[in-house]
Protein backbone atom coordinates (compact mmCIF):
# COMPACT_ATOMS: atom_id res chain seq x y z
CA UNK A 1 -1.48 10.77 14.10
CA UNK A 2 -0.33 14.01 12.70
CA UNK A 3 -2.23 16.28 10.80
CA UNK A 4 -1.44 18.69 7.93
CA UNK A 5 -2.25 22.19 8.48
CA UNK A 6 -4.78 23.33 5.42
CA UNK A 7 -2.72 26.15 4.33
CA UNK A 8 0.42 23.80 3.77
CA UNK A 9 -2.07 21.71 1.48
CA UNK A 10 -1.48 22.12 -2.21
CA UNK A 11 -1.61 19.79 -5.33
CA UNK A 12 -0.10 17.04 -4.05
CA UNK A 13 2.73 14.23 -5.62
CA UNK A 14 3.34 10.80 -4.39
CA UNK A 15 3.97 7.57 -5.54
CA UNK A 16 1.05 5.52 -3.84
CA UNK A 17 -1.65 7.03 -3.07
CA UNK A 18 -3.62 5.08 -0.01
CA UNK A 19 -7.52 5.95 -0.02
CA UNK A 20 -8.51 5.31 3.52
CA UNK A 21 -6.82 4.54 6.77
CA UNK A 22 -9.13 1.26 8.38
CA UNK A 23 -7.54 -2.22 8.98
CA UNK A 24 -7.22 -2.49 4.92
CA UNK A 25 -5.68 1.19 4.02
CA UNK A 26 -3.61 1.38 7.24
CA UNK A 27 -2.27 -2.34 6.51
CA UNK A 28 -1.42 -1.59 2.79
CA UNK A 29 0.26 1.38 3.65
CA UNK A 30 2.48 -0.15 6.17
CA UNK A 31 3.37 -2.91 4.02
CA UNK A 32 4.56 -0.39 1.00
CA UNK A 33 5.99 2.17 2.85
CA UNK A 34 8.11 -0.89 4.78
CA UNK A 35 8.87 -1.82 1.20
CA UNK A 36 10.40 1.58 0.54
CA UNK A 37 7.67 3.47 -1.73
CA UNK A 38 6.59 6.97 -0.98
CA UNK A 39 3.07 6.42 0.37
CA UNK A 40 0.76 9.00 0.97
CA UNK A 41 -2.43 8.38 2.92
CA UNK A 42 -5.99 10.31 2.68
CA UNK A 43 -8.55 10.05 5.69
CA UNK A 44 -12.10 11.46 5.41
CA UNK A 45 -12.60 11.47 9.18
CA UNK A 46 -10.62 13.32 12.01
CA UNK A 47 -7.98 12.31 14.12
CA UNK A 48 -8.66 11.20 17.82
CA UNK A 49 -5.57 10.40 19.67
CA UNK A 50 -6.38 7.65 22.85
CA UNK A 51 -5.84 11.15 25.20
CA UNK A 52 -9.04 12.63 23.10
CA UNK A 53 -11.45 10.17 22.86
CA UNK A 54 -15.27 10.84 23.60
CA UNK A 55 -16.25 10.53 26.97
CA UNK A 56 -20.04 9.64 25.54
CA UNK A 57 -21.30 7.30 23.43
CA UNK A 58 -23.05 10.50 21.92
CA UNK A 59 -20.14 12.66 21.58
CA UNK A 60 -18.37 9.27 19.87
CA UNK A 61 -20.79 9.23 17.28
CA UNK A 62 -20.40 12.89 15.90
CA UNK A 63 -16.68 13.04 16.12
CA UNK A 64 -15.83 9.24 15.13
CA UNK A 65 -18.96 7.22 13.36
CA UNK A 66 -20.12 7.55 10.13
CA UNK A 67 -22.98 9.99 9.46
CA UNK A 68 -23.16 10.57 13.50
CA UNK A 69 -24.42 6.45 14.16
CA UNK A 70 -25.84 4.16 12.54
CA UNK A 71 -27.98 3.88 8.72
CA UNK A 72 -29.84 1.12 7.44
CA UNK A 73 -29.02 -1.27 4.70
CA UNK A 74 -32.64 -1.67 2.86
CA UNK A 75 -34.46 -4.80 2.13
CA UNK A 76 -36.96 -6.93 3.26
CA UNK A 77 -36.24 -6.11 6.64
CA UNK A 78 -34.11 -3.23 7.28
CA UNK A 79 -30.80 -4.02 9.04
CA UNK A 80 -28.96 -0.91 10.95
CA UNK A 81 -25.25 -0.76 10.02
CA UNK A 82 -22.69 1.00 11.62
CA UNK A 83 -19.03 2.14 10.20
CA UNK A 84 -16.24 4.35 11.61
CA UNK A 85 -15.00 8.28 9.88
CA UNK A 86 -11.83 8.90 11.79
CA UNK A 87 -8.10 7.65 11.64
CA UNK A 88 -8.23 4.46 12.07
CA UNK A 89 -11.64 3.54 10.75
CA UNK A 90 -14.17 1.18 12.08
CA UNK A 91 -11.16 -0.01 13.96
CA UNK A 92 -11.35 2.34 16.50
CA UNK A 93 -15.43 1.62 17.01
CA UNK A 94 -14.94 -2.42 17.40
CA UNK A 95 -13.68 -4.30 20.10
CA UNK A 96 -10.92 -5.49 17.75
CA UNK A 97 -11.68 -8.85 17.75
CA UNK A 98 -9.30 -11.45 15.77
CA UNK A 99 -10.74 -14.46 13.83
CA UNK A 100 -9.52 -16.50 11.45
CA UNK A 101 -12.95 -17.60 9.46
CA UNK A 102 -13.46 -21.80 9.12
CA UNK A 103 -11.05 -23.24 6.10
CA UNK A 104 -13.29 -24.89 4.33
CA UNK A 105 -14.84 -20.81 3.59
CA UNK A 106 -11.85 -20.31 2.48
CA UNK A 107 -11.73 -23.45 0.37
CA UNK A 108 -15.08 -22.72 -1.54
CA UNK A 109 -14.67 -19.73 -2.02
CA UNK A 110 -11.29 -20.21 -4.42
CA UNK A 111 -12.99 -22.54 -5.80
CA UNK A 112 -16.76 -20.83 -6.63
CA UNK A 113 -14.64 -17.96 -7.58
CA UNK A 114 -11.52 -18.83 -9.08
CA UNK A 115 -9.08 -17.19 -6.75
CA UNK A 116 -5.37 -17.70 -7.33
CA UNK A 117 -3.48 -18.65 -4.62
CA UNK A 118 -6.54 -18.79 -1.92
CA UNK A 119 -6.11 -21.40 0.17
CA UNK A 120 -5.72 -21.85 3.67
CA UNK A 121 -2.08 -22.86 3.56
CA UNK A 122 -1.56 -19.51 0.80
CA UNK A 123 -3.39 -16.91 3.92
CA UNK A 124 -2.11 -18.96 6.88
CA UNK A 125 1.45 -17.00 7.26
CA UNK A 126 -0.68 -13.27 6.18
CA UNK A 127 -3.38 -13.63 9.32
CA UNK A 128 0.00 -14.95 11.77
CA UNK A 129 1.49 -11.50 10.35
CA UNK A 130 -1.84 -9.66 11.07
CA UNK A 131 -2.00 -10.68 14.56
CA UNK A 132 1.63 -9.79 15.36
CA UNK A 133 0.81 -6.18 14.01
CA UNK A 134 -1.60 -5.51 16.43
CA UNK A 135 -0.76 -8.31 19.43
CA UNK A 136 -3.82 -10.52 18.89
CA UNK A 137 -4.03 -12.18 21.89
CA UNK A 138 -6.53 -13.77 24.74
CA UNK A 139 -7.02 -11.67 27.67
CA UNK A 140 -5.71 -11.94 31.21
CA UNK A 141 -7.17 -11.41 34.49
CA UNK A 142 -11.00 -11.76 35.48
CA UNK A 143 -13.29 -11.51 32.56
CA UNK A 144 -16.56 -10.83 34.85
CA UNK A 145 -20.05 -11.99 35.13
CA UNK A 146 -21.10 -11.13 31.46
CA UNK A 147 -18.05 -13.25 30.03
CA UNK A 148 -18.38 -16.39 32.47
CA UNK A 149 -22.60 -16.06 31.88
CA UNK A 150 -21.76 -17.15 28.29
CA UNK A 151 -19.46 -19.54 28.98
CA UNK A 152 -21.48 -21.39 31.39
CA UNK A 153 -24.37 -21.10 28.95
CA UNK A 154 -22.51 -23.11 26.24
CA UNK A 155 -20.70 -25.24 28.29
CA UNK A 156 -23.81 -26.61 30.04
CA UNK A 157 -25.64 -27.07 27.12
CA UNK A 158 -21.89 -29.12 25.73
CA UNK A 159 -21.76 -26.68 23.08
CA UNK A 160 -18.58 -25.74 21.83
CA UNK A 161 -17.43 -22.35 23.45
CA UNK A 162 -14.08 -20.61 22.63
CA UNK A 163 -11.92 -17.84 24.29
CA UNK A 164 -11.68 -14.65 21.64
CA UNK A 165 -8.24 -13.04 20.83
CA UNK A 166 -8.43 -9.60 20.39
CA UNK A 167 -6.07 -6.88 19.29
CA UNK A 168 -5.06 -5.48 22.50
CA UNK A 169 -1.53 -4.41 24.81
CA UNK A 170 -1.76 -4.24 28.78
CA UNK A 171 -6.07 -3.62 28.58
CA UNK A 172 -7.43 -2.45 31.66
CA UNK A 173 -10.89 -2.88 31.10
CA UNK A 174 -12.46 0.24 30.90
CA UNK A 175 -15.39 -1.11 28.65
CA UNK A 176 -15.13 2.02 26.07
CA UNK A 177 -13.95 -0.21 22.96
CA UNK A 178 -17.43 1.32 21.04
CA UNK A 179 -16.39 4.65 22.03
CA UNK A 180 -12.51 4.66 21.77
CA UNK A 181 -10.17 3.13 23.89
CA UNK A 182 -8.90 6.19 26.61
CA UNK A 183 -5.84 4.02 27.44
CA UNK A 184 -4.54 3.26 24.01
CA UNK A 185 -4.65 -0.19 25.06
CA UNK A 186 -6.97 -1.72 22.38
CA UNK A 187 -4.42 -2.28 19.16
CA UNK A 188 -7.04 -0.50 16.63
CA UNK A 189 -5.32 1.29 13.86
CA UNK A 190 -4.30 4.32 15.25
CA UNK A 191 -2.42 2.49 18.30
CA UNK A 192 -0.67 -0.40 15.75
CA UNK A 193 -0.44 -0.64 12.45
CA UNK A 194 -0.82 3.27 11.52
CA UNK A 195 2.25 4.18 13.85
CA UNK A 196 4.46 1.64 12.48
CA UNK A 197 3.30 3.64 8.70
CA UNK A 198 4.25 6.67 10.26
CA UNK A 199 7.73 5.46 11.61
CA UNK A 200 8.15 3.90 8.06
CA UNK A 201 7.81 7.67 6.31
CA UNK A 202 4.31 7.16 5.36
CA UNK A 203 2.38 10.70 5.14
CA UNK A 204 -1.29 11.15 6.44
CA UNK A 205 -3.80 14.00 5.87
CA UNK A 206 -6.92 13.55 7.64
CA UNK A 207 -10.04 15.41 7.05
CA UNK A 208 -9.72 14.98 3.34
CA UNK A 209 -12.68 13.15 1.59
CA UNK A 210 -11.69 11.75 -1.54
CA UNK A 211 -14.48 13.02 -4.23
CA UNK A 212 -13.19 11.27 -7.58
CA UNK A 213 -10.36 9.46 -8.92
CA UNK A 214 -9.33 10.69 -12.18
CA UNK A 215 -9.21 8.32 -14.48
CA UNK A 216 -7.44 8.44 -18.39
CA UNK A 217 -7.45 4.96 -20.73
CA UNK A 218 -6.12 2.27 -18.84
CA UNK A 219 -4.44 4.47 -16.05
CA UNK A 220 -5.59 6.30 -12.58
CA UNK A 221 -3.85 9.67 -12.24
CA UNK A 222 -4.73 10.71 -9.03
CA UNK A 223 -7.72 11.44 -7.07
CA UNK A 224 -9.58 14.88 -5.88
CA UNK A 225 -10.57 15.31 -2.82
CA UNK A 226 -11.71 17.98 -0.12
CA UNK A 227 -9.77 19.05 2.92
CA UNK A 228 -11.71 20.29 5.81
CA UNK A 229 -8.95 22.45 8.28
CA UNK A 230 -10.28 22.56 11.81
CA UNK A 231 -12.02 26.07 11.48
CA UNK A 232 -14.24 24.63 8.95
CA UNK A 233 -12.46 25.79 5.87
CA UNK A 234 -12.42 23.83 3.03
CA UNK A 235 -9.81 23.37 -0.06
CA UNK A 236 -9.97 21.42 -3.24
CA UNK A 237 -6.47 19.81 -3.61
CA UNK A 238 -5.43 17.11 -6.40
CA UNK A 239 -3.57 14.28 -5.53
CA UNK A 240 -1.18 13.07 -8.25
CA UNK A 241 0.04 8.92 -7.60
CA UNK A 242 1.67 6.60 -10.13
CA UNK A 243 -0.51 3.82 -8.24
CA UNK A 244 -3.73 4.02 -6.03
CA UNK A 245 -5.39 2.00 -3.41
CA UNK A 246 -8.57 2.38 -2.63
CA UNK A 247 -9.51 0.87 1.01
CA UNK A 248 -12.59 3.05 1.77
CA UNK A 249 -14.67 -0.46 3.21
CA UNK A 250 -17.33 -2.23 1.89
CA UNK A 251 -19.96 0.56 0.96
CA UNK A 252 -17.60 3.69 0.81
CA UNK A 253 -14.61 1.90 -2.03
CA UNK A 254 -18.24 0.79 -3.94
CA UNK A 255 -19.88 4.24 -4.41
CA UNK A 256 -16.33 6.01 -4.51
CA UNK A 257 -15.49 3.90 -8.17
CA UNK A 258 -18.97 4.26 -8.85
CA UNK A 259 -19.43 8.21 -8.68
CA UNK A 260 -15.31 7.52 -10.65
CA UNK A 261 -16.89 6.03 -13.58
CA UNK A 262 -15.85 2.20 -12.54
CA UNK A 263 -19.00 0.26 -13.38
CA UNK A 264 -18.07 -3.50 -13.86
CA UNK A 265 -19.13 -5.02 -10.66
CA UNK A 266 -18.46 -2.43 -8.30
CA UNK A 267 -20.63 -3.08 -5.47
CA UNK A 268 -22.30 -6.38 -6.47
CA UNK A 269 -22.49 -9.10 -4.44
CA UNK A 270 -22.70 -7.29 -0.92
CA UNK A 271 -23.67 -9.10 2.06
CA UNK A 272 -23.40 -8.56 5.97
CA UNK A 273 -24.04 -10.17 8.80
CA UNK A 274 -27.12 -9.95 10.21
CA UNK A 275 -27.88 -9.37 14.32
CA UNK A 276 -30.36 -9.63 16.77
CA UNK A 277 -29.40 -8.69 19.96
CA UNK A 278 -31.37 -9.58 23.86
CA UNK A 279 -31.05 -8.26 27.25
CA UNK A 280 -31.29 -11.05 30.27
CA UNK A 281 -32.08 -10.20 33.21
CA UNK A 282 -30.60 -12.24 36.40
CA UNK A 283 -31.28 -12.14 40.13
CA UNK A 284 -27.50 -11.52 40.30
CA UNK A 285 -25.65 -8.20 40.16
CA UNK A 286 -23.76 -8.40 36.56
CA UNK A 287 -22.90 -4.77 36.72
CA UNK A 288 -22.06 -5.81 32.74
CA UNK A 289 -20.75 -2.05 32.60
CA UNK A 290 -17.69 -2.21 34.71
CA UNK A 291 -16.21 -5.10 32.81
CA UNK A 292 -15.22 -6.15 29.41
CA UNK A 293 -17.22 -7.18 26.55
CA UNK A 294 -17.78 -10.98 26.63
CA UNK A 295 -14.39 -12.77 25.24
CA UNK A 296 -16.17 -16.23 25.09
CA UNK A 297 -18.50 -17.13 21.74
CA UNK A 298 -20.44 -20.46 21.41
CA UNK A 299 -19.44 -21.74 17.79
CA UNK A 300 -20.62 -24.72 18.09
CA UNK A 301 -23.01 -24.26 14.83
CA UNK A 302 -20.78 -22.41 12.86
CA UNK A 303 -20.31 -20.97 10.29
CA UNK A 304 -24.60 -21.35 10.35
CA UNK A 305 -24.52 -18.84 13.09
CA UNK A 306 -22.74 -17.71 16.09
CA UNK A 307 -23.71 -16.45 19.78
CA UNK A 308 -21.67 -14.41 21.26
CA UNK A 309 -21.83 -10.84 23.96
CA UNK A 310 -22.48 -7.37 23.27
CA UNK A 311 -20.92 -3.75 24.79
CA UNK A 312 -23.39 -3.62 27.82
CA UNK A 313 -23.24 0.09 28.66
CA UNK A 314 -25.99 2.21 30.11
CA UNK A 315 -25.75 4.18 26.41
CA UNK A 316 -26.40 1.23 24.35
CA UNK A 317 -29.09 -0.51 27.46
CA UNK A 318 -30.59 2.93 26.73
CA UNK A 319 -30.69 2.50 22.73
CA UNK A 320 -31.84 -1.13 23.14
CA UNK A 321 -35.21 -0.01 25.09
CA UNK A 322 -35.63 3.29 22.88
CA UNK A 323 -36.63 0.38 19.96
CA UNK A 324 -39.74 0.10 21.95
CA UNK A 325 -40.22 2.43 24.49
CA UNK A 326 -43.76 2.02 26.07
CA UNK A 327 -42.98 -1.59 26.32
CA UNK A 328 -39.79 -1.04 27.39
CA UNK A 329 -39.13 1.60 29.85
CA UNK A 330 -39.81 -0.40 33.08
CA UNK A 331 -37.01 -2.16 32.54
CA UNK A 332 -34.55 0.16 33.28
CA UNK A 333 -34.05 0.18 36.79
CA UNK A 334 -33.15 -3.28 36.34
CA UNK A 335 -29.74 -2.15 34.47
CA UNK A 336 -27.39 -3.50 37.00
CA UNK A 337 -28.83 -7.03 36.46
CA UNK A 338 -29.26 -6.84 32.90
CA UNK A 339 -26.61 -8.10 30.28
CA UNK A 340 -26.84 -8.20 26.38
CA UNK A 341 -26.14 -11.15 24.38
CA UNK A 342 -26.66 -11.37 20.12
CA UNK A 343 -26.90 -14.14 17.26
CA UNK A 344 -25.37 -13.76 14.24
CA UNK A 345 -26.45 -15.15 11.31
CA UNK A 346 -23.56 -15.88 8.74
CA UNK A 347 -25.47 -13.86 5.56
CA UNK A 348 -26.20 -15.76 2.65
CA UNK A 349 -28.71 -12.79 1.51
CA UNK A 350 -27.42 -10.99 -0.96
CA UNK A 351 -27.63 -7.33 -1.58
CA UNK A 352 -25.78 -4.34 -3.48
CA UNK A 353 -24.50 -0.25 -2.94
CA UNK A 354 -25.08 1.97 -5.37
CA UNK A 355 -24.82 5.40 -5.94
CA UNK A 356 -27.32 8.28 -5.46
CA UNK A 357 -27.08 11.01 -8.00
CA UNK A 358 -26.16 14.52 -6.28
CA UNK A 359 -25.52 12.96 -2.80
CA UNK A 360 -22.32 11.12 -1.54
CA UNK A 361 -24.25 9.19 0.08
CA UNK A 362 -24.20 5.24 -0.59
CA UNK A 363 -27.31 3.34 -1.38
CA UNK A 364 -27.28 0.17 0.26
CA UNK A 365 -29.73 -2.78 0.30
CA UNK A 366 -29.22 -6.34 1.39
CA UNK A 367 -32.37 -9.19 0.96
CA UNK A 368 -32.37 -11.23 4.37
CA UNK A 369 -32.32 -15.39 2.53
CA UNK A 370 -34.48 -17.74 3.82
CA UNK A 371 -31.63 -20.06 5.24
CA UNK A 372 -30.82 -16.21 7.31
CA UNK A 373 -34.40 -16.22 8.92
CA UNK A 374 -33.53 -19.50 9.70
CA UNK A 375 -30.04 -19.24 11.09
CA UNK A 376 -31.53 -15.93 13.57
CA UNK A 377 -34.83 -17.91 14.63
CA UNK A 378 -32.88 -21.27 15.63
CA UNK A 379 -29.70 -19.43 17.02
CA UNK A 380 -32.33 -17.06 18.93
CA UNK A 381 -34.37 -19.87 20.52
CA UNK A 382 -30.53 -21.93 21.49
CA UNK A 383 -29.62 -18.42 22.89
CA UNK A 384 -32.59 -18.26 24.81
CA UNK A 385 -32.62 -21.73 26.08
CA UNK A 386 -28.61 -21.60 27.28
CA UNK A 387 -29.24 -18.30 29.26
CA UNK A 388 -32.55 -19.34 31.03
CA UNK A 389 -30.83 -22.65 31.95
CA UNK A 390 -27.73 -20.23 32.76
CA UNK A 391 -30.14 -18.59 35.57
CA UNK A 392 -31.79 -15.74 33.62
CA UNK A 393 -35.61 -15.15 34.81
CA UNK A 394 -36.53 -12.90 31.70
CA UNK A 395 -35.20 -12.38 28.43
CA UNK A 396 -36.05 -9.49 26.11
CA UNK A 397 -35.23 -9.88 22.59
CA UNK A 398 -34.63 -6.85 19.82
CA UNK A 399 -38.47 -7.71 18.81
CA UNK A 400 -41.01 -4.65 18.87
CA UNK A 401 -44.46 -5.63 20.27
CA UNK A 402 -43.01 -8.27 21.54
CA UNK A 403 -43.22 -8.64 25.68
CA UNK A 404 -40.00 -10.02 27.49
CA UNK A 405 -40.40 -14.03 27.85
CA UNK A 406 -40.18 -15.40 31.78
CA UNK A 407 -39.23 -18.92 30.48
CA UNK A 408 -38.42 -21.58 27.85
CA UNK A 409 -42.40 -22.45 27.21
CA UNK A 410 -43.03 -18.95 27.14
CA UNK A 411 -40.50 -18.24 24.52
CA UNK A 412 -41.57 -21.16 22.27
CA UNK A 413 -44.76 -20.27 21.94
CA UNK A 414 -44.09 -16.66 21.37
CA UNK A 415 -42.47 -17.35 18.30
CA UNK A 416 -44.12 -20.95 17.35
CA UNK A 417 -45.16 -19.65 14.15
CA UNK A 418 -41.85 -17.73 13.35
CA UNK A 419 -40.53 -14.85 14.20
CA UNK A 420 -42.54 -11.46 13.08
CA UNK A 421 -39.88 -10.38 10.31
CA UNK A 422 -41.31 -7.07 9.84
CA UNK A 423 -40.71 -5.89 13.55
CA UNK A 424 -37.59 -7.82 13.98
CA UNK A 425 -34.37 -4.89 14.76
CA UNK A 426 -31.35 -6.35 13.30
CA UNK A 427 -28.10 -4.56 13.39
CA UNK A 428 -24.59 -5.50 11.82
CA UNK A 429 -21.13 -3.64 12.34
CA UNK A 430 -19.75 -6.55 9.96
CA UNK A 431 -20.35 -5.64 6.22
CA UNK A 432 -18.01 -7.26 3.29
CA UNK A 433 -18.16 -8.84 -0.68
CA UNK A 434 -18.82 -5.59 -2.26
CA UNK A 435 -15.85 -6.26 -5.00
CA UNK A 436 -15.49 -9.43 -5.59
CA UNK A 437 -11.81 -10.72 -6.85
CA UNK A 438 -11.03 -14.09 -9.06
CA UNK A 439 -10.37 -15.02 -12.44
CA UNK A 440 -13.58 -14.97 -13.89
CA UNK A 441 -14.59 -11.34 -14.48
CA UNK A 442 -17.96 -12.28 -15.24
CA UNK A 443 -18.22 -13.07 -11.79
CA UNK A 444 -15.62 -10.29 -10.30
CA UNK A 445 -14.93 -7.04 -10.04
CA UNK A 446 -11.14 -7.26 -10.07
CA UNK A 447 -8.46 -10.12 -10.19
CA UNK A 448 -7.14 -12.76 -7.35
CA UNK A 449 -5.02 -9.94 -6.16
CA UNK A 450 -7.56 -6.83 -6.12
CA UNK A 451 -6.44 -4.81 -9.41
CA UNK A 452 -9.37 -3.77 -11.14
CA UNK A 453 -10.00 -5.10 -13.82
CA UNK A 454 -9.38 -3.05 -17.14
CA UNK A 455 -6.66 -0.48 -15.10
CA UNK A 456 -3.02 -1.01 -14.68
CA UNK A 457 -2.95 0.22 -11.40
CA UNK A 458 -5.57 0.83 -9.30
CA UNK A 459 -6.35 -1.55 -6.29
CA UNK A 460 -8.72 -2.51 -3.89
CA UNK A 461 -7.23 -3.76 -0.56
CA UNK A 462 -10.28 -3.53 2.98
CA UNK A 463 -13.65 -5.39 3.25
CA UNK A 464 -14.59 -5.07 -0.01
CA UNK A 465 -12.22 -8.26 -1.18
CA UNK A 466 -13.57 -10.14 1.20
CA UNK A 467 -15.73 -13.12 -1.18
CA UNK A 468 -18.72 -13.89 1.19
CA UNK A 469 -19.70 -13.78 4.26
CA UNK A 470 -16.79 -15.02 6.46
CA UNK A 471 -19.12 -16.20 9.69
CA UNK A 472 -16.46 -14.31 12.00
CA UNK A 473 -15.46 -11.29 12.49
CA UNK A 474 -13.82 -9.79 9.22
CA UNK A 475 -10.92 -7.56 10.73
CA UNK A 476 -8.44 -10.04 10.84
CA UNK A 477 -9.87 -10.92 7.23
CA UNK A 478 -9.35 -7.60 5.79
CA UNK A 479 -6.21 -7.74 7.42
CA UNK A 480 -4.84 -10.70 6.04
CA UNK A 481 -6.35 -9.77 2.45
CA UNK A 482 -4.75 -6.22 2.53
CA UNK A 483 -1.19 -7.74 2.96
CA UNK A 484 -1.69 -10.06 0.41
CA UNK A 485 -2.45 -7.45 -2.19
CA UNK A 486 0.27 -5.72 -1.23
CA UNK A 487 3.11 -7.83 -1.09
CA UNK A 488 1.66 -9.38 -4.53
CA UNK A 489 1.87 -5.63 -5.71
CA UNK A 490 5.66 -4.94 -4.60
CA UNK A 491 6.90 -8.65 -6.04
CA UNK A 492 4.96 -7.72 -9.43
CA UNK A 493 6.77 -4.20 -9.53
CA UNK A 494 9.86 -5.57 -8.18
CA UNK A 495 9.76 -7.93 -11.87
CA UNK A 496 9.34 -4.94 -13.58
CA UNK A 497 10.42 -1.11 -14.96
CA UNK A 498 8.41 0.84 -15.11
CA UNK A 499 8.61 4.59 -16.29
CA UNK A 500 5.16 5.66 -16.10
CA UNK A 501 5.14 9.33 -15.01
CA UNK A 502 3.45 10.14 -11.75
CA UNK A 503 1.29 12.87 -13.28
C-alpha cells in the first residue's frame, strides 16, 4: 500500500472520507470508489507489505497490534482482547476465516431490533460478494495432525464437524496468519480488497490517527487527525469530506464519536466472544507448528458455543504457560506433542466502551451472563471429553491453580462444583454490537443502514453494526454489513442532488 510522504501532507479535500482501513473501511472504500466517488482513506497504523512482515510474534505486536498485544475488556472476569493498528486492520492478525452466522441470528435480530431489509435472503447476495473479494474458500492439500485431531474428536463423538473457508490464494502453510502472512497468500485486506481500492483511485495515508471529527448542526465537515512520517515527526492536518465513514471497529468507531461529541448510544450494547483455550498433550508427534491452524470446527451446539483450533506456535505455547508459570513450566519440553484447542462461548453478556478523559485510550468492560459461564463450562468439559477419547493423555486448560487433568474422571471432578471464575483466562479476538442500527432509536445508535442518527452524513460501516453476538467469526459479517451500507449510500445519493459544499 502506498504511503504519503509527511511533507506532501497538507489540509486535505475529498469527497468521502473513509476512517479506517479493516474488513469494514477497506470494503466501503472499494465499493465507493468502484462507484466513482473520490475516496480518501485514513489509517492509524503502518503499512506492512507481505515482503515486511515480522519474523516474531514479538516484533508483530509492536509494528502491527494494537497497543503492542493484547488489553483487557473489564468485568466480572477480565477477558484479554486483541485488535490490529496497521493497513489492513485486524485482518492481517486473523486467520481470515469466512462464516456466514446461523439465519435464524439473523432473523431475530431484524426483528428485536427493527432492521430494514435484514433478512437472510436481503444479506445472502452481500456475504457471496464478500467471499469473491477475498477468494473464501476450503483449503487443499494435507491439513496435518492438529486439523484431523479435531475432526476425529467430533466425528467420534457424532457431533457435527465442518470444513472452514478462509480468505486465502495458493496458501502454503507457513502457520504465520497471527503474525502476517510472508507469502501474501492469506486474502487479508492489504492482499484483496485494499488493492482493488487502490486500482479503483482510492487514496490512502497511513500513520494518521484520526483525533476528532468536526462536527456543525446536522453536518460532519471533516475530521483532524495526526500524521506520524517515518522519522517520528508529527503534523496536524484537516481533512475536509462532504461524507464520512467511520470504520475504526468495535471499541475504536465508539470512543472516536465519543471524544467527537456523538453521545446517543455510541458504544452501548457491546459484547464479544468469550475464550478459553487448552493444550493436549498426545503420545504422537503433532509438530502443530509446521502446519496450519485447524480448518475443522465442531458446531454441533451452535450458536450456544463452538470448539474449534488455535495458532499452535512455540510464541503463543510460550504465552499459554507464562499464565501460570510455576505450574506450568515442565511442560515445555513436551511442545512437539502439544496442540491447542478453544471454546467459544457465543456472548450474551453485555458490556460497553467509553471514553477516558485525557487519554485516547478506550474504556471497555463486558459482564460474562450466566448462560456464558454456562456455554464455557459445558463446551469445556465436551472439549475435554472428544480429545481424551481422541487419544490425548493430559489436558491443560487456561485455568490458574489449576493442575493439567490425566483423564475424563479427573476432569469432572476438578470442576464438579464449577469452574473457579475468578482464575479462569479468557481471551477474544472477536468483539462487535458497539452501535447498534434499526428503526427504533431508543434502542440504536444509528438507522438500518448505519447513518447516525441526527447527521446527514456520517456513517458507520465495520464491527460496530454488527447487532449481537454472531456465534461465528464476524469478518465475513462486517464484510457483508460494510457493502450493504454502502451500496444503500450510493442508490440514496444516486436519487438525489445534492450541492452541499465539501468544506
Amino acid at each position: 500500500m502506498p504511503d504519503y510522504i509527511l511533507e506532501e501532507i497538507k489540509d486535505l479535500n475529498c469527497e468521502v472520507l473513509v476512517i479506517g482501513s479493516g474488513a469494514g473501511g477497506a470494503t466501503v472504500g472499494y465499493e465507493l470508489s468502484k462507484a466513482g466517488y473520490d475516496v480518501l482513506m485514513l489509517e492509524e497504523g503502518q503499512s506492512v507489505p507481505a515482503e515486511k512482515v515480522p519474523y516474531t510474534l514479538s516484533e508483530s505486536f509492536l509494528k502491527m497490534w494494537r497497543y503492542g498485544g493484547m488489553t483487557l475488556a473489564k468485568g466480572n472476569t477480565p477477558v484479554a482482547y486483541a485488535e490490529g493498528c496497521c493497513v489492513g486492520g485486524s485482518t492481517e492478525i486473523n486467520s481470515a476465516i469466512f462464516q456466514r452466522p446461523p439465519e435464524e441470528l439473523i432473523s431475530k435480530w431484524a426483528e428485536i431490533y427493527s432492521i430494514n431489509d435484514f433478512s437472510p435472503s436481503h444479506l445472502s447476495p452481500l456475504y457471496d460478494q464478500a467471499a469473491s473479494l477475498v477468494n473464501a474458500s476450503r483449503t487443499t492439500g494435507q491439513l496435518g495432525a492438529h486439523s484431523e485431531i479435531l475432526r476425529r474428536a467430533g466425528e467420534l463423538r457424532n457431533w457435527e464437524v465442518k470444513p472452514l473457508d478462509r480468505g486465502h490464494k495458493n496458501c502454503v502453510g507457513t502457520n504465520h496468519c497471527s503474525i502476517g502472512c510472508p507469502t501474501g497468500a492469506k486474502q487479508s485486506m492489504s492482499n484483496s480488497v485494499l488493492r482493488k481500492f487502490i486500482e479503483h483511485g482510492g487514496r490512502l495515508i497511513s500513520n494518521c490517527r484520526v483525533e476528532k471529527v468536526i462536527r456543525s448542526e446536522m453536518l460532519v465537515r471533516g475530521a483532524r487527525a495526526q500524521v506520524t512520517s517515518v522519522e517520528g515527526q508529527n503534523q496536524i492536518i484537516t481533512v475536509y469530506a462532504k461524507h464520512i465513514f467511520v470504520c475504526g471497529g468495535a471499541t475504536q468507531t465508539p470512543i472516536l464519536l465519543l471524544k467527537s461529541g456523538f453521545n446517543h448510544g455510541i458504544g452501548k450494547g457491546f459484547r464479544l466472544h468469550p475464550t478459553m483455550r487448552v493444550i493436549a498433550e498426545f503420545d504422537e508427534t503433532i509438530d502443530a507448528q509446521k502446519s496450519r491452524l485447524p480448518l475443522y470446527a465442531i458446531t454441533e451446539f451452535s450458536p450456544d458455543y463452538r470448539i474449534g483450533g488455535s495458532v499452535s506456535s512455540l510464541p503463543t505455547y510460550g504465552m499459554f504457560l507464562a499464565e501460570d508459570w510455576g505450574a506450568r513450566s515442565h511442560m515445555l519440553p513436551s511442545f512437539a506433542n502439544m496442540t491447542m484447542y478453544y471454546v467459544m462461548a457465543r456472548g450474551t453478556g453485555l458490556g460497553n466502551v467509553a471514553k477516558i478523559p485525557f487519554s485516547k485510550h478506550a474504556a471497555v468492560k463486558y459482564q460474562l451472563s450466566l448462560e456464558d459461564w454456562n456455554n464455557i463450562e459445558v463446551g469445556l468439559q465436551n472439549l475435554a471429553i472428544s480429545l481424551f477419547e481422541s487419544g490425548a493423555r493430559k489436558i491443560q486448560p487456561s485455568i490458574n491453580g489449576m493442575k493439567a487433568w490425566h483423564s475424563i474422571d479427573e476432569m469432572i471432578t476438578a470442576i464438579s462444583y464449577g469452574l473457579p471464575r475468578k482464575k479462569c483466562n479468557l481471551m477474544t479476538i472477536h468483539m462487535f454490537s458497539s452501535i447498534r442500527i434499526g428503526e427504533n432509536p431508543k434502542l440504536s445508535a444509528a438507522n438500518s443502514f448505519g447513518k447516525i442518527w441526527g447527521m446527514k452524513n456520517l456513517y458507520v460501516a465495520d464491527a460496530s453494526l454488527i447487532p449481537e453476538s454472531p456465534a461465528v467469526n464476524p469478518q465475513a459479517s462486517v464484510m457483508a454489513l460494510a457493502l450493504r451500507v454502502a451500496k444503500n449510500f450510493v442508490q440514496k445519493e444516486k436519487s438525489k442532488h445534492s450541492d452541499e459544499p465539501f468544506n
